[in-house]
C-alpha atoms as a PDB file:
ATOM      1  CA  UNK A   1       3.910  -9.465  -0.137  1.00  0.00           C
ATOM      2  CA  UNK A   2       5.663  -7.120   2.047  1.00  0.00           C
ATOM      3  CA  UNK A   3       4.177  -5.020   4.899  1.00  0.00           C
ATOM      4  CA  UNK A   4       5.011  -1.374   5.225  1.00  0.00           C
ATOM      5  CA  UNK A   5       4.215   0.904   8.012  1.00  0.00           C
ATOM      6  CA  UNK A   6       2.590   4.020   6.720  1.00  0.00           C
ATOM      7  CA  UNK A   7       0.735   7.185   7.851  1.00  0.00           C
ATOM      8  CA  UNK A   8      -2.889   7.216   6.600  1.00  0.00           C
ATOM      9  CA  UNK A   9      -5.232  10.545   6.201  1.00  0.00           C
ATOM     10  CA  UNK A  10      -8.394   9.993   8.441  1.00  0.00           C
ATOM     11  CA  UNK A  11      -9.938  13.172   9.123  1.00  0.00           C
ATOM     12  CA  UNK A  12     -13.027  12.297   6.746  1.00  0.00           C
ATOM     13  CA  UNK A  13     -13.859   9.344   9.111  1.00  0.00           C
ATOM     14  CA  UNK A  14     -13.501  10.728  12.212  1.00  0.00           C
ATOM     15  CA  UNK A  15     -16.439  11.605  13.881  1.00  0.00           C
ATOM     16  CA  UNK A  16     -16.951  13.897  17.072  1.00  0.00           C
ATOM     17  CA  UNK A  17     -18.934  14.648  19.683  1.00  0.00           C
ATOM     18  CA  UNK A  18     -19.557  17.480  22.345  1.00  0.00           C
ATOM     19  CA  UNK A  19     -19.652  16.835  25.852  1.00  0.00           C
ATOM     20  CA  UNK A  20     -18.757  19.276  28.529  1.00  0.00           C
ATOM     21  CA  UNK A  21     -16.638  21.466  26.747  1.00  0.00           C
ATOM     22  CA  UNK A  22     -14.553  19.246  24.730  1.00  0.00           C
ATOM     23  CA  UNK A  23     -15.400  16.720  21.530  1.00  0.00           C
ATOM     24  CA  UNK A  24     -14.962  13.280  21.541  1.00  0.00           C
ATOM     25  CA  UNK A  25     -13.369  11.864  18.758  1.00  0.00           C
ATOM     26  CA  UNK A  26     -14.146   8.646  17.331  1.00  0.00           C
ATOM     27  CA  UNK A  27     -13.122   6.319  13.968  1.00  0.00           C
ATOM     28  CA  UNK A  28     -16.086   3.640  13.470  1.00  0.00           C
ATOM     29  CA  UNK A  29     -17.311   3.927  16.899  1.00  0.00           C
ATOM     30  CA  UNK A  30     -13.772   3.540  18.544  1.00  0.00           C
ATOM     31  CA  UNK A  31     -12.703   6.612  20.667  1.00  0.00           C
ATOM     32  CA  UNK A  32      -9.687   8.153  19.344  1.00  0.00           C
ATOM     33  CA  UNK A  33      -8.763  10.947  21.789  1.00  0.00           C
ATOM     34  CA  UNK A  34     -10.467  14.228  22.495  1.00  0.00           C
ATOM     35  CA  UNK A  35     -10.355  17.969  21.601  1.00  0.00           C
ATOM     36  CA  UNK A  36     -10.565  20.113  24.485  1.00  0.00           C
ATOM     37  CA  UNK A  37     -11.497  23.681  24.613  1.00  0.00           C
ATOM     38  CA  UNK A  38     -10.368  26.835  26.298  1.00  0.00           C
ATOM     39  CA  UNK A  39      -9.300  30.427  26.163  1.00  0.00           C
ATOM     40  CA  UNK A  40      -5.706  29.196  24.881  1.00  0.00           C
ATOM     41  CA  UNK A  41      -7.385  27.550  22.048  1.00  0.00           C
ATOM     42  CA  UNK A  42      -8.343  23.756  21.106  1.00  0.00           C
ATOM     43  CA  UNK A  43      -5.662  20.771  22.557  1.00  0.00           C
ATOM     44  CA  UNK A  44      -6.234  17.787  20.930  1.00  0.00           C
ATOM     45  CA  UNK A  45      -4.920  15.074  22.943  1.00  0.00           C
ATOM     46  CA  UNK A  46      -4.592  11.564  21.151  1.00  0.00           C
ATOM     47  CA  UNK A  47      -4.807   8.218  21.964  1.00  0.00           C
ATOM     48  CA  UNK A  48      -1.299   6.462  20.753  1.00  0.00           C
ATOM     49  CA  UNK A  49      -0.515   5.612  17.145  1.00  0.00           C
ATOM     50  CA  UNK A  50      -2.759   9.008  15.944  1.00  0.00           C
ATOM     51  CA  UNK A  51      -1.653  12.269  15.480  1.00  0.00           C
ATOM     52  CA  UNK A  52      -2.758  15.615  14.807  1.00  0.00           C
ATOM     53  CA  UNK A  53      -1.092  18.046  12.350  1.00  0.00           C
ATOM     54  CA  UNK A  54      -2.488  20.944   9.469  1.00  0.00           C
ATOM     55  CA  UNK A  55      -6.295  20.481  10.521  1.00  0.00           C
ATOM     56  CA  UNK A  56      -6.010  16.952   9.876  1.00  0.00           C
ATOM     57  CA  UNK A  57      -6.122  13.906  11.903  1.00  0.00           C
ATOM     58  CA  UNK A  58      -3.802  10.619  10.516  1.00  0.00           C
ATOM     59  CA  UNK A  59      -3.145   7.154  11.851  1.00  0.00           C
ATOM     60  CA  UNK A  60      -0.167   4.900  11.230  1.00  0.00           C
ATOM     61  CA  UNK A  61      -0.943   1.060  10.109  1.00  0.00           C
ATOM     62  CA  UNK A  62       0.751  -1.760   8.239  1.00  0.00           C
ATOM     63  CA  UNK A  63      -0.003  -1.543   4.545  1.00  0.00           C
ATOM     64  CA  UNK A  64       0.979  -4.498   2.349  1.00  0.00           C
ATOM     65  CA  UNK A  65       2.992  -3.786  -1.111  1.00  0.00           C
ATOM     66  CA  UNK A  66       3.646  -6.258  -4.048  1.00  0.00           C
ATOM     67  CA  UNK A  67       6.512  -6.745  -6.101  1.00  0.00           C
ATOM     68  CA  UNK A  68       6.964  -4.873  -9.073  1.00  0.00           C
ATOM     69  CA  UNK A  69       5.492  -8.190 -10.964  1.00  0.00           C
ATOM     70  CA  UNK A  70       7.705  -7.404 -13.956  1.00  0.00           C
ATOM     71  CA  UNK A  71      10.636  -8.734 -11.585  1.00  0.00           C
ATOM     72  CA  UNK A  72       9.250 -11.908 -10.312  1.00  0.00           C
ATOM     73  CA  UNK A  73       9.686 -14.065 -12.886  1.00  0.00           C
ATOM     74  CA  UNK A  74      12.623 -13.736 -13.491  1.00  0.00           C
ATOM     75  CA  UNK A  75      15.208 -16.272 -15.340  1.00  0.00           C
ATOM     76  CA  UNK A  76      18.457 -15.171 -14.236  1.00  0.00           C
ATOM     77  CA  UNK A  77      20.340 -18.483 -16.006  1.00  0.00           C
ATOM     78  CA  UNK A  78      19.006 -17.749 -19.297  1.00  0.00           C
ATOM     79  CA  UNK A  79      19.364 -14.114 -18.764  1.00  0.00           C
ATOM     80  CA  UNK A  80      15.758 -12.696 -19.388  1.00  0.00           C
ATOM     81  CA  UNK A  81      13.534 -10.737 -17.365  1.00  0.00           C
END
């Protein structure tokens, strides 16, 4: 088993909330960061390790990955894979 960093799609799971001009953002109860509003537009300003980018909101985490399994057996003496 290896573990890969990779960026994940949240934006289903996130969840906000309005207070005083700007929205809370949360994933499972955990704040993420906040949008906040003004003439200029929205700002989103994240907490580290999530980002903001095409109307969608992604996190980076460590993702395990097998093997191809056709290569682990392998019986490199005999020759045969």
């Amino acid at each position: 088993m290896v573990l890969k960093n990779s960026r994940i799609e949240i934006t289903d799971r996130v969840v906000g909330k309005l207070k005083n001009n700007e929205m809370n953002l949360y994933v499972e109860q955990e704040p993420i960061g906040k949008i906040k509003f003004s003439n200029d537009g929205p700002k989103y300003e994240l907490k580290q390790g999530y980002e903001y980018e095409e109307n969608k909101i992604y996190t980076y985490a460590d993702i395990s990955t097998s093997p191809d399994m056709k290569y682990v057996d392998c019986d490199d003496e005999n020759g045969w894979c």
